[in-house]
N, C-alpha and C. Protein backbone atom coordinates (compact mmCIF):
# COMPACT_ATOMS: atom_id res chain seq x y z
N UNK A 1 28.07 152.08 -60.84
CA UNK A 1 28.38 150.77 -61.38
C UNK A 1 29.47 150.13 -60.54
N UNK A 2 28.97 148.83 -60.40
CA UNK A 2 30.57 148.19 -59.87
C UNK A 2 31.20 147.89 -60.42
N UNK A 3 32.59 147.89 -60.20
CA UNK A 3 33.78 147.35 -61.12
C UNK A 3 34.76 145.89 -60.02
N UNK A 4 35.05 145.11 -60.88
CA UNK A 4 35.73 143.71 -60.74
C UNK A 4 36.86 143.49 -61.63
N UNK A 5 37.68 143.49 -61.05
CA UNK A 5 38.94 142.72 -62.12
C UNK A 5 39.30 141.62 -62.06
N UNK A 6 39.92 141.07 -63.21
CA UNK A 6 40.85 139.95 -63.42
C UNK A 6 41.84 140.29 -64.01
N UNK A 7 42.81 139.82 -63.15
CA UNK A 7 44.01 139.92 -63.35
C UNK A 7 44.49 138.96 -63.53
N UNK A 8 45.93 139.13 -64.33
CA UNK A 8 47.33 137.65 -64.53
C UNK A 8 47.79 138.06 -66.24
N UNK A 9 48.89 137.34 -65.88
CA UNK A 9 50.12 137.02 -67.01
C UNK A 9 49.61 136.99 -68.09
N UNK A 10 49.55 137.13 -69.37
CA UNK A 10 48.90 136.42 -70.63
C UNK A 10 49.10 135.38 -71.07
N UNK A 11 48.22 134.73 -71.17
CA UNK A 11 48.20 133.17 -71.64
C UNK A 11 47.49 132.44 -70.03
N UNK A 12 46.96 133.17 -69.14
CA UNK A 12 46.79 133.13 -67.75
C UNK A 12 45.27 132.34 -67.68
N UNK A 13 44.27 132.43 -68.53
CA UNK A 13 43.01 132.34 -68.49
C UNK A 13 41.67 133.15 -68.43
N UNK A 14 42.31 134.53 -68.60
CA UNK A 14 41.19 135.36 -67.97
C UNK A 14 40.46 135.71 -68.65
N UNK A 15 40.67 135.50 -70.40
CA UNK A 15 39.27 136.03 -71.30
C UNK A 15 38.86 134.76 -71.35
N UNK A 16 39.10 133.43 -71.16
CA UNK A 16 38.35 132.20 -70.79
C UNK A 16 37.66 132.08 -70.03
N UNK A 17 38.39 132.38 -68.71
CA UNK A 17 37.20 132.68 -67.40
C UNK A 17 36.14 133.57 -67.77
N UNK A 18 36.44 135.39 -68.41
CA UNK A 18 35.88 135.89 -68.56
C UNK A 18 34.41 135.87 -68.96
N UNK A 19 34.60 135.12 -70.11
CA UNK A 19 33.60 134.56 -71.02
C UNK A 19 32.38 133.80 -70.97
N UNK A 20 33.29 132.59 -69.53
CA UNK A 20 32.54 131.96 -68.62
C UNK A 20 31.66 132.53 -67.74
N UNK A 21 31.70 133.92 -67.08
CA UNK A 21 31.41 134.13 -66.10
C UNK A 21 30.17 135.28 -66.52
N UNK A 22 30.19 135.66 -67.64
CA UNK A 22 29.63 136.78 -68.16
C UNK A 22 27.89 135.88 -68.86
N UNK A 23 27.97 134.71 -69.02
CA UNK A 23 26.23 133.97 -69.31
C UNK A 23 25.79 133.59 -67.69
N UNK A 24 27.18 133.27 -66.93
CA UNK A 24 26.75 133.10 -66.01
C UNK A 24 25.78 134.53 -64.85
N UNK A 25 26.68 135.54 -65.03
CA UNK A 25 26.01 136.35 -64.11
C UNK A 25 24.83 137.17 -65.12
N UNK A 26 24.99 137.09 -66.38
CA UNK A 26 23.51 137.57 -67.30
C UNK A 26 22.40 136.90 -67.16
N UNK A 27 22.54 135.66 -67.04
CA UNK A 27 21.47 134.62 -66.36
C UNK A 27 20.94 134.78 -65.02
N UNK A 28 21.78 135.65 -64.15
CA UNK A 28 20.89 135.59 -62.82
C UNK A 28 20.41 137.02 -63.16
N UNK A 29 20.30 137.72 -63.94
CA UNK A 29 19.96 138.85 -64.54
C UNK A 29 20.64 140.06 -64.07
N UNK A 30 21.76 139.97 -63.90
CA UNK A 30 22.78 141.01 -64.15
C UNK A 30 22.89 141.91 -65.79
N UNK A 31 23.22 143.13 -65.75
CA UNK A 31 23.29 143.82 -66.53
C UNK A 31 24.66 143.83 -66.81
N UNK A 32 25.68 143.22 -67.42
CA UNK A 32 27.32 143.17 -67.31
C UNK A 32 27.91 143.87 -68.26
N UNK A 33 28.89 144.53 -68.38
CA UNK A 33 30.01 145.19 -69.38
C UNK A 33 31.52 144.62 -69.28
N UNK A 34 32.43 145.01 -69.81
CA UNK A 34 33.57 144.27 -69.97
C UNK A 34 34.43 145.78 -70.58
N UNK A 35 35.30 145.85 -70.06
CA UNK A 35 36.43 146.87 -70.42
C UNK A 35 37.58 146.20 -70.42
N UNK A 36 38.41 145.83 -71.10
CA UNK A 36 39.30 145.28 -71.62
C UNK A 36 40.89 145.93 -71.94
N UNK A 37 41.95 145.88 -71.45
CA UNK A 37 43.06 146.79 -71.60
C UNK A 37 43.85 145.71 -72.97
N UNK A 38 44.30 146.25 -73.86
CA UNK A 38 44.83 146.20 -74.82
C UNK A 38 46.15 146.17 -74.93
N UNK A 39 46.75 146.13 -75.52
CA UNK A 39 48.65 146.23 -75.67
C UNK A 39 49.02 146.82 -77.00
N UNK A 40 49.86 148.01 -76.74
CA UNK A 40 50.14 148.21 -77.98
C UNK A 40 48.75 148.56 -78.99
N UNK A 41 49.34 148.55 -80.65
CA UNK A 41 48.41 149.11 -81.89
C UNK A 41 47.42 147.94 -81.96
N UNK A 42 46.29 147.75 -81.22
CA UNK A 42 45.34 147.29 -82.01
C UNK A 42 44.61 147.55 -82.48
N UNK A 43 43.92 147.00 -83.41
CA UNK A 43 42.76 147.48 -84.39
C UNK A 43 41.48 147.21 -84.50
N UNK A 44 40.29 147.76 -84.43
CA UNK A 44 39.16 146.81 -84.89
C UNK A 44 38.47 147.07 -85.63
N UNK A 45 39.40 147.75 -86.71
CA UNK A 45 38.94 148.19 -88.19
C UNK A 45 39.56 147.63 -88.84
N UNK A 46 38.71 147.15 -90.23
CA UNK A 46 39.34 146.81 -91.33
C UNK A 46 39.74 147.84 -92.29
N UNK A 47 41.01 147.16 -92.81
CA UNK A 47 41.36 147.95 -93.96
C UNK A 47 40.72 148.18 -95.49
N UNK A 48 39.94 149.10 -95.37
CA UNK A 48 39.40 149.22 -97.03
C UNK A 48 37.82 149.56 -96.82
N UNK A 49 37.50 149.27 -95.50
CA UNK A 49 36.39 149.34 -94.94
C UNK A 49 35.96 151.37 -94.62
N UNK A 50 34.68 151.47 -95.04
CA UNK A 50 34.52 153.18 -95.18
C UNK A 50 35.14 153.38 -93.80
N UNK A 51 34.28 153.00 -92.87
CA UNK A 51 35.05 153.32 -91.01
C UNK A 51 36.57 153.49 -90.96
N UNK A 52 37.41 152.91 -91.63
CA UNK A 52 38.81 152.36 -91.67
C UNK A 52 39.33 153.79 -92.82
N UNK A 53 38.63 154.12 -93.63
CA UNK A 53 38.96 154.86 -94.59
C UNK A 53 38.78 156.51 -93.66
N UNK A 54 38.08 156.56 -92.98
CA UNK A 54 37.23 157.51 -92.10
C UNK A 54 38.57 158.12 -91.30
N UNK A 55 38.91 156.70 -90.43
CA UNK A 55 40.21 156.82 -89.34
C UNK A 55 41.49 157.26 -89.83
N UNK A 56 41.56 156.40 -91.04
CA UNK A 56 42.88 156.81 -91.52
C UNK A 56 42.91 158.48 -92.11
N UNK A 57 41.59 158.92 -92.72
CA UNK A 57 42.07 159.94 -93.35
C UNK A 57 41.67 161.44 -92.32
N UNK A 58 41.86 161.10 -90.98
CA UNK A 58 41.94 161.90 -89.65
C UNK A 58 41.37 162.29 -89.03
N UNK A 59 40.01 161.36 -88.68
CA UNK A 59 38.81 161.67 -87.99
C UNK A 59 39.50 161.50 -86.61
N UNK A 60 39.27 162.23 -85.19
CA UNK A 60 39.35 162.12 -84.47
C UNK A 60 38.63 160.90 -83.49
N UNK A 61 37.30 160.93 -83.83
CA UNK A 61 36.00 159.41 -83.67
C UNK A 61 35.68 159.21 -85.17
N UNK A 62 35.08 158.07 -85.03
CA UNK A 62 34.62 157.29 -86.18
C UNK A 62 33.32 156.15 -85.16
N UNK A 63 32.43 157.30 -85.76
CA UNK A 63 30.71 156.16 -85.06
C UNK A 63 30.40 155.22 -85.97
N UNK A 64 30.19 153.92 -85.78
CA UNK A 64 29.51 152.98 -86.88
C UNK A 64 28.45 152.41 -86.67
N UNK A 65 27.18 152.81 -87.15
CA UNK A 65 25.88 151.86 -86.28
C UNK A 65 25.06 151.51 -87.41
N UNK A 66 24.23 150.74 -87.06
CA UNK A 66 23.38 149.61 -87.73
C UNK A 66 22.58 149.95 -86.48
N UNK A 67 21.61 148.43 -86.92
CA UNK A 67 20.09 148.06 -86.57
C UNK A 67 20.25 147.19 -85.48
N UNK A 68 22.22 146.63 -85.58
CA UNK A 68 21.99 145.42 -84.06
C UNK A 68 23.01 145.95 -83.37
N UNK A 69 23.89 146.64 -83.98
CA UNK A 69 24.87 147.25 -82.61
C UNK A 69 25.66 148.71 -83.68
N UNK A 70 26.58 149.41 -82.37
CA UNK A 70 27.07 150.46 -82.85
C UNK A 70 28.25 150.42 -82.26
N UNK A 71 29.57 151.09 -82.92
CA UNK A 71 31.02 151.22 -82.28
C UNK A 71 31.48 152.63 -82.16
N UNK A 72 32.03 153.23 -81.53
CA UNK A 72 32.65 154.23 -81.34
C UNK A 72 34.21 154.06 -81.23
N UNK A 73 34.82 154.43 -81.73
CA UNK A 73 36.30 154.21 -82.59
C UNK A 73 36.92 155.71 -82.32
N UNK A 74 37.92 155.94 -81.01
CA UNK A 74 38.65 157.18 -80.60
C UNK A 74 39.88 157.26 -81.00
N UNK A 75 40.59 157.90 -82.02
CA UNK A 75 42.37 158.26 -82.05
C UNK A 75 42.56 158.71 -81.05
N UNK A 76 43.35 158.67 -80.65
CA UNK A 76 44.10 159.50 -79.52
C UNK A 76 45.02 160.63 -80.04
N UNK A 77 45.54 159.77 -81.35
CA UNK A 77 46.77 161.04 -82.10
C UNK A 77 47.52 160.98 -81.35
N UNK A 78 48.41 160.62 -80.34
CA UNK A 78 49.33 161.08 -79.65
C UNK A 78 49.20 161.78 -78.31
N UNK A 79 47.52 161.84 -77.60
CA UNK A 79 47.33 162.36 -76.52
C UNK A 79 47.73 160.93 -75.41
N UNK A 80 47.67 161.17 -74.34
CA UNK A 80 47.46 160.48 -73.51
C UNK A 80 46.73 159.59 -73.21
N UNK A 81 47.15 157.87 -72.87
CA UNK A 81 46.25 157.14 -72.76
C UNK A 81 45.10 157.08 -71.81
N UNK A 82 43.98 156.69 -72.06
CA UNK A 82 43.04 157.45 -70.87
C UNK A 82 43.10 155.95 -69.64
N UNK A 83 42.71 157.03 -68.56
CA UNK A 83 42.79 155.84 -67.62
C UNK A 83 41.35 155.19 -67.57
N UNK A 84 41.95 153.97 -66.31
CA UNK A 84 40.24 153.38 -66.84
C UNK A 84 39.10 153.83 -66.00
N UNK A 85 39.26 154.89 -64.83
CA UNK A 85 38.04 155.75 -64.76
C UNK A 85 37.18 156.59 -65.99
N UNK A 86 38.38 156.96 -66.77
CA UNK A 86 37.78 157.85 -67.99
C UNK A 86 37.42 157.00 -68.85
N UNK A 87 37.74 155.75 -69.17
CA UNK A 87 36.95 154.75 -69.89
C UNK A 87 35.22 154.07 -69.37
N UNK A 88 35.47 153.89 -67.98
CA UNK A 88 34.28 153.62 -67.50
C UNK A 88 33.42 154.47 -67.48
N UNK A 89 34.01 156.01 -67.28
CA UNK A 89 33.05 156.78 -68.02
C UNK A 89 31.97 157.35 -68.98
N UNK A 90 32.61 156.14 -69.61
CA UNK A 90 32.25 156.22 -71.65
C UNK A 90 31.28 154.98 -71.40
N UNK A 91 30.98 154.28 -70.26
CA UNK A 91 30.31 152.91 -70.72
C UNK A 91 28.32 153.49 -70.44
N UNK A 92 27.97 152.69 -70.92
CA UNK A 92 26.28 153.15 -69.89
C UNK A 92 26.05 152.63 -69.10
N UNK A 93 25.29 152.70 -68.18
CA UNK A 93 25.07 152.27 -66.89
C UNK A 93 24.75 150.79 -67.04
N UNK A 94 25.06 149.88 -66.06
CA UNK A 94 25.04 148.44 -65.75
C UNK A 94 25.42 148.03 -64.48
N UNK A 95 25.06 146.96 -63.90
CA UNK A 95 25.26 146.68 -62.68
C UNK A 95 26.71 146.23 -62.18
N UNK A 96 27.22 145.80 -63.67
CA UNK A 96 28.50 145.28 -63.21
C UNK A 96 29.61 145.66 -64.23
N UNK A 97 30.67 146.12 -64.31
CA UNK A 97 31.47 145.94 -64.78
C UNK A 97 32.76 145.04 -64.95
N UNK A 98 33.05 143.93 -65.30
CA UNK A 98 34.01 143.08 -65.10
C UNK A 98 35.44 143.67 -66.39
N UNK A 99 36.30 143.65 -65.46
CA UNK A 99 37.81 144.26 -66.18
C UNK A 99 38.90 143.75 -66.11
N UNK A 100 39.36 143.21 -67.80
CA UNK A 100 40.41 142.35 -68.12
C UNK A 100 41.55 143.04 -68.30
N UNK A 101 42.58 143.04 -67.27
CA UNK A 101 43.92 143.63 -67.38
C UNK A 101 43.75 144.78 -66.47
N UNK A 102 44.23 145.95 -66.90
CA UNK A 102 44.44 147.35 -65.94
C UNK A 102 45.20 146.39 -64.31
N UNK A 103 46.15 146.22 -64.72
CA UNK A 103 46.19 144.81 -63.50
C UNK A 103 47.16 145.73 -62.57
N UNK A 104 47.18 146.36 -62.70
CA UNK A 104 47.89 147.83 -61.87
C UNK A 104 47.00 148.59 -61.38
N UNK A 105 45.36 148.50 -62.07
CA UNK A 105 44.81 150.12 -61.15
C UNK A 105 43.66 149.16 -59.88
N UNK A 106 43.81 149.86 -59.08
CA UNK A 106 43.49 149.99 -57.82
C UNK A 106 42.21 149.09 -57.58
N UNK A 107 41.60 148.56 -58.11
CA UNK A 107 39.91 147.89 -57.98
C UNK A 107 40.18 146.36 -57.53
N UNK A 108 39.20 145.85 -56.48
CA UNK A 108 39.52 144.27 -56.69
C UNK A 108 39.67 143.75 -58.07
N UNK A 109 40.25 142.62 -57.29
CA UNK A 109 40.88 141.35 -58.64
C UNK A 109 40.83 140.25 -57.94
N UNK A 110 40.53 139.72 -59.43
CA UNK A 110 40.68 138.19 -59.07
C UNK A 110 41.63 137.99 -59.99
N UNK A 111 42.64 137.14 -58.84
CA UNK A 111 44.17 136.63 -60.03
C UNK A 111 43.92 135.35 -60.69
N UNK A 112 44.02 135.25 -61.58
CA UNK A 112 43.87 133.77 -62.68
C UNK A 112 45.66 133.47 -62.37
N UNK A 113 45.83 132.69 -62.32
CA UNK A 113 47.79 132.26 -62.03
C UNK A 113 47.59 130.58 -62.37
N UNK A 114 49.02 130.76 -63.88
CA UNK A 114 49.18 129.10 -64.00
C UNK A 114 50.65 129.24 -63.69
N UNK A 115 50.98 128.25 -63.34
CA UNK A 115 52.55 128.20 -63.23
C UNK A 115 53.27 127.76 -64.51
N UNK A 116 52.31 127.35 -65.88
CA UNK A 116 53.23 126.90 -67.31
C UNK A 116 53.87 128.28 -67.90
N UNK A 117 52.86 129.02 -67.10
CA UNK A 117 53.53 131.00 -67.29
C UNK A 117 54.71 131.26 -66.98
N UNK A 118 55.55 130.41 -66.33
CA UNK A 118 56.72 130.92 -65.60
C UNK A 118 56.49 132.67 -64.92
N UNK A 119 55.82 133.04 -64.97
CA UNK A 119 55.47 134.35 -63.76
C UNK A 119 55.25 134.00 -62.81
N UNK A 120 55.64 134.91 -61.98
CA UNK A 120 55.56 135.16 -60.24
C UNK A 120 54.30 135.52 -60.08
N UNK A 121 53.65 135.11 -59.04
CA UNK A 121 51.83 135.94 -59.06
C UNK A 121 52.16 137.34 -58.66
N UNK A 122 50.82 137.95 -59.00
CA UNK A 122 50.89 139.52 -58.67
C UNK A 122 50.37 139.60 -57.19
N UNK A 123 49.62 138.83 -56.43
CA UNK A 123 49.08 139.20 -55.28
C UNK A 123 50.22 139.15 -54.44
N UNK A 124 51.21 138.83 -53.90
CA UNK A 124 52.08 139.08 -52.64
C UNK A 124 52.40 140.74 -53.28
N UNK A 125 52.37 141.37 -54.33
CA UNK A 125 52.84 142.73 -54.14
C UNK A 125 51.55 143.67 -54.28
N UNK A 126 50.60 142.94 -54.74
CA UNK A 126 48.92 143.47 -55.27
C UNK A 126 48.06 143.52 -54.20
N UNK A 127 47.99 144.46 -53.15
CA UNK A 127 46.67 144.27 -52.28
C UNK A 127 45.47 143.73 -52.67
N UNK A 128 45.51 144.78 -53.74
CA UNK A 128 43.93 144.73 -54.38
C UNK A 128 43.69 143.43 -54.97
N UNK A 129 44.26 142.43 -55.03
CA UNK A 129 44.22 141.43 -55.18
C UNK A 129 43.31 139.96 -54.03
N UNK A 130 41.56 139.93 -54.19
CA UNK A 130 41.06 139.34 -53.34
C UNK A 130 41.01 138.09 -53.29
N UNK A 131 41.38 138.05 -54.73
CA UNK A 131 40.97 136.08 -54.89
C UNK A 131 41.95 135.86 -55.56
N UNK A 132 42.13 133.96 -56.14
CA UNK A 132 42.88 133.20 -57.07
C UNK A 132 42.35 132.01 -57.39
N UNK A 133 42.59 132.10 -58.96
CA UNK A 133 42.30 130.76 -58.97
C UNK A 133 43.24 130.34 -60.19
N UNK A 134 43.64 129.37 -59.16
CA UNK A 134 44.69 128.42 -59.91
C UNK A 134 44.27 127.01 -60.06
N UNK A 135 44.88 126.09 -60.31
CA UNK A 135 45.02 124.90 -60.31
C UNK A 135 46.19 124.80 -60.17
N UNK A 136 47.63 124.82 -60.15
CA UNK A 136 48.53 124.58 -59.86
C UNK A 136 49.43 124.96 -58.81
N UNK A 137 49.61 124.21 -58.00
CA UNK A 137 50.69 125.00 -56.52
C UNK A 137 51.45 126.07 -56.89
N UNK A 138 50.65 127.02 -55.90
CA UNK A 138 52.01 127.82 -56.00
C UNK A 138 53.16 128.27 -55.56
N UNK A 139 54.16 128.92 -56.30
CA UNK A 139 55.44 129.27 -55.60
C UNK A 139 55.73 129.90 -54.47
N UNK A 140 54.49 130.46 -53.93
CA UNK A 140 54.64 131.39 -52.48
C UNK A 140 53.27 131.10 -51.94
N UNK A 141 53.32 130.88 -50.38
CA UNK A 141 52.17 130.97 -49.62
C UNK A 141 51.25 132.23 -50.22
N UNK A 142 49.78 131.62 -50.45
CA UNK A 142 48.70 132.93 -50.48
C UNK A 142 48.21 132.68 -48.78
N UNK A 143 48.29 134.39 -48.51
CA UNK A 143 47.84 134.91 -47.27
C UNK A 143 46.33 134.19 -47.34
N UNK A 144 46.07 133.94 -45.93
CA UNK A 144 44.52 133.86 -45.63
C UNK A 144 43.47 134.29 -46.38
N UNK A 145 43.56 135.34 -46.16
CA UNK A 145 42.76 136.66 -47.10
C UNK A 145 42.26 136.20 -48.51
N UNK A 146 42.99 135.85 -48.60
CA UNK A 146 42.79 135.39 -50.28
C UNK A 146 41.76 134.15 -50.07
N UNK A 147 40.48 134.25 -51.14
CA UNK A 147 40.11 133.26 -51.71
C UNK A 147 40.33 132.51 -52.45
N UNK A 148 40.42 131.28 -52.47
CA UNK A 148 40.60 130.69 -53.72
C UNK A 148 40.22 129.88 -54.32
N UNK A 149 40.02 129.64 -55.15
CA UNK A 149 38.98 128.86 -56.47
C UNK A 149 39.95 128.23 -57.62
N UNK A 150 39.51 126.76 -57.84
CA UNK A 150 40.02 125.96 -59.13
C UNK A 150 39.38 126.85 -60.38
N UNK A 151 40.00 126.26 -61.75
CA UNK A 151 39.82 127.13 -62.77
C UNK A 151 38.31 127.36 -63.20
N UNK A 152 37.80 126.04 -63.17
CA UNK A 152 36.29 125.43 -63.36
C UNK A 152 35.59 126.00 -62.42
N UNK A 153 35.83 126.86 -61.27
CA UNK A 153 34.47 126.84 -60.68
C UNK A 153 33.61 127.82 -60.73
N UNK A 154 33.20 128.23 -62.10
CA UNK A 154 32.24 129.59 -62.30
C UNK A 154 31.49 129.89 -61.43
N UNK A 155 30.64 129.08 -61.47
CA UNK A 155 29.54 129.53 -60.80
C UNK A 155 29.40 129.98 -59.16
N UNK A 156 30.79 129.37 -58.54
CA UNK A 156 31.28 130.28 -56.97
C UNK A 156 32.23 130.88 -57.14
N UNK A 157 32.76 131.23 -58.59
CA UNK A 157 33.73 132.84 -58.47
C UNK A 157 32.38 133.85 -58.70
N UNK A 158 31.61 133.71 -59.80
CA UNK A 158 30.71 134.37 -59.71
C UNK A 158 30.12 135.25 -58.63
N UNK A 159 29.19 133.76 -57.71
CA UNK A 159 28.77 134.11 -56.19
C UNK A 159 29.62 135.02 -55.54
N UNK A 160 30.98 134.78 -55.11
CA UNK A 160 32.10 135.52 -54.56
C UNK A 160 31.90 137.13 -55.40
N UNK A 161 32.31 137.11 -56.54
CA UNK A 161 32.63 138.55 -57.04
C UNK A 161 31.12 139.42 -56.91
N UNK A 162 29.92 139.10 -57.21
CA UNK A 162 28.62 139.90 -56.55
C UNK A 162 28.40 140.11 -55.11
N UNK A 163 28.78 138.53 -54.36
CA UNK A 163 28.88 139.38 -52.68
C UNK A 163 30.17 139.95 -52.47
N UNK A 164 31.00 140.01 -52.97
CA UNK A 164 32.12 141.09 -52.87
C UNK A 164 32.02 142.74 -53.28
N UNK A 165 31.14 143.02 -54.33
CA UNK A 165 30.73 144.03 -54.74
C UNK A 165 29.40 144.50 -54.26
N UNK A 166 28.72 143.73 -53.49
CA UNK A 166 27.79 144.07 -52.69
C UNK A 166 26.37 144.03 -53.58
N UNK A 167 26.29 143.39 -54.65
CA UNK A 167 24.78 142.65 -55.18
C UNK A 167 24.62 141.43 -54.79
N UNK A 168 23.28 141.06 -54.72
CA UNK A 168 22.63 140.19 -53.83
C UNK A 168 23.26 138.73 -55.11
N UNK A 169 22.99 137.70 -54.81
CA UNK A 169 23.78 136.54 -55.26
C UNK A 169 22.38 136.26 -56.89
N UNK A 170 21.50 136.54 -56.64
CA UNK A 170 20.71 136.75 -57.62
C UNK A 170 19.70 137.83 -57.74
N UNK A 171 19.43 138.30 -59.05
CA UNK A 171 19.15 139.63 -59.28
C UNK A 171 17.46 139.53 -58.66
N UNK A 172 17.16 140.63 -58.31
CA UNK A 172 15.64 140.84 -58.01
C UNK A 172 14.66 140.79 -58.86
């Protein structure tokens, strides 16, 4: 599977872009996934709910499936957070993986950067950092290297992130 990131600040754009980009490359018939890094206790159980009743009273997993989708729900208890090889591990096969945050591990990125963030961009210290797209000047020259793209332009970040990962610009 290939993997793609987006990276930036929060409040940056990237589950916007994300969102955008994910009918876009399913439409040229890409198979896409999304792994997502989190902060802190979140939840995506309800309280009072059997699954929720399941977790709390010390299931290590908690499976929930139906007829249109299914969740798998891991405690950790206090082990170690897994990295996101061992998460991509857990996904099923697809052509693409696109990944929001992990903005530290090693895979291209594309940086989303606004300057109302008051953050510094991550690419002058981020190799792995191939693209940007901003709309607003930024505070430091981007090297050559870097692509870059306004916020709006799905459909050639798209193009860019499949010939960057080496699938053809539309699926066979």
């Amino acid at each position: 599977m290939k993997l793609f990131g987006l990276a930036g600040w929060s409040g940056s754009g990237k589950t916007t872009l994300l969102v955008q980009l994910i009918p876009e490359l399913t439409g040229r018939g890409y198979r896409v996934s999304t792994l997502k890094h989190a902060h802190h206790d979140f939840d995506v159980d309800q309280p009072g709910k059997d699954s929720h009743r399941h977790r709390v009273a010390g299931a290590t997993e908690v499976l929930v499936a139906s007829a249109n989708r299914w969740a798998l729900m891991h405690e950790l208890r206090g082990m170690a957070e897994p990295t996101l090889a061992d998460l991509v591990a857990k996904l099923s096969p697809v052509d693409l993986v696109l990944v929001e945050g992990f903005k530290r591990d090693p895979i291209p990125k594309l940086e989303i950067w606004r300057a109302e963030n008051g953050k510094a961009p991550l690419f002058p210290d981020d190799p792995t950092v191939v693209a940007l797209v901003a709309d607003d000047p930024l505070p430091v020259e981007a090297p050559a290297r870097l692509r870059r793209f306004p916020l709006d332009a799905v459909v050639d970040i798209a193009t860019f992130i499949l010939a960057y990962v080496g699938l053809p610009p539309h699926a066979a």
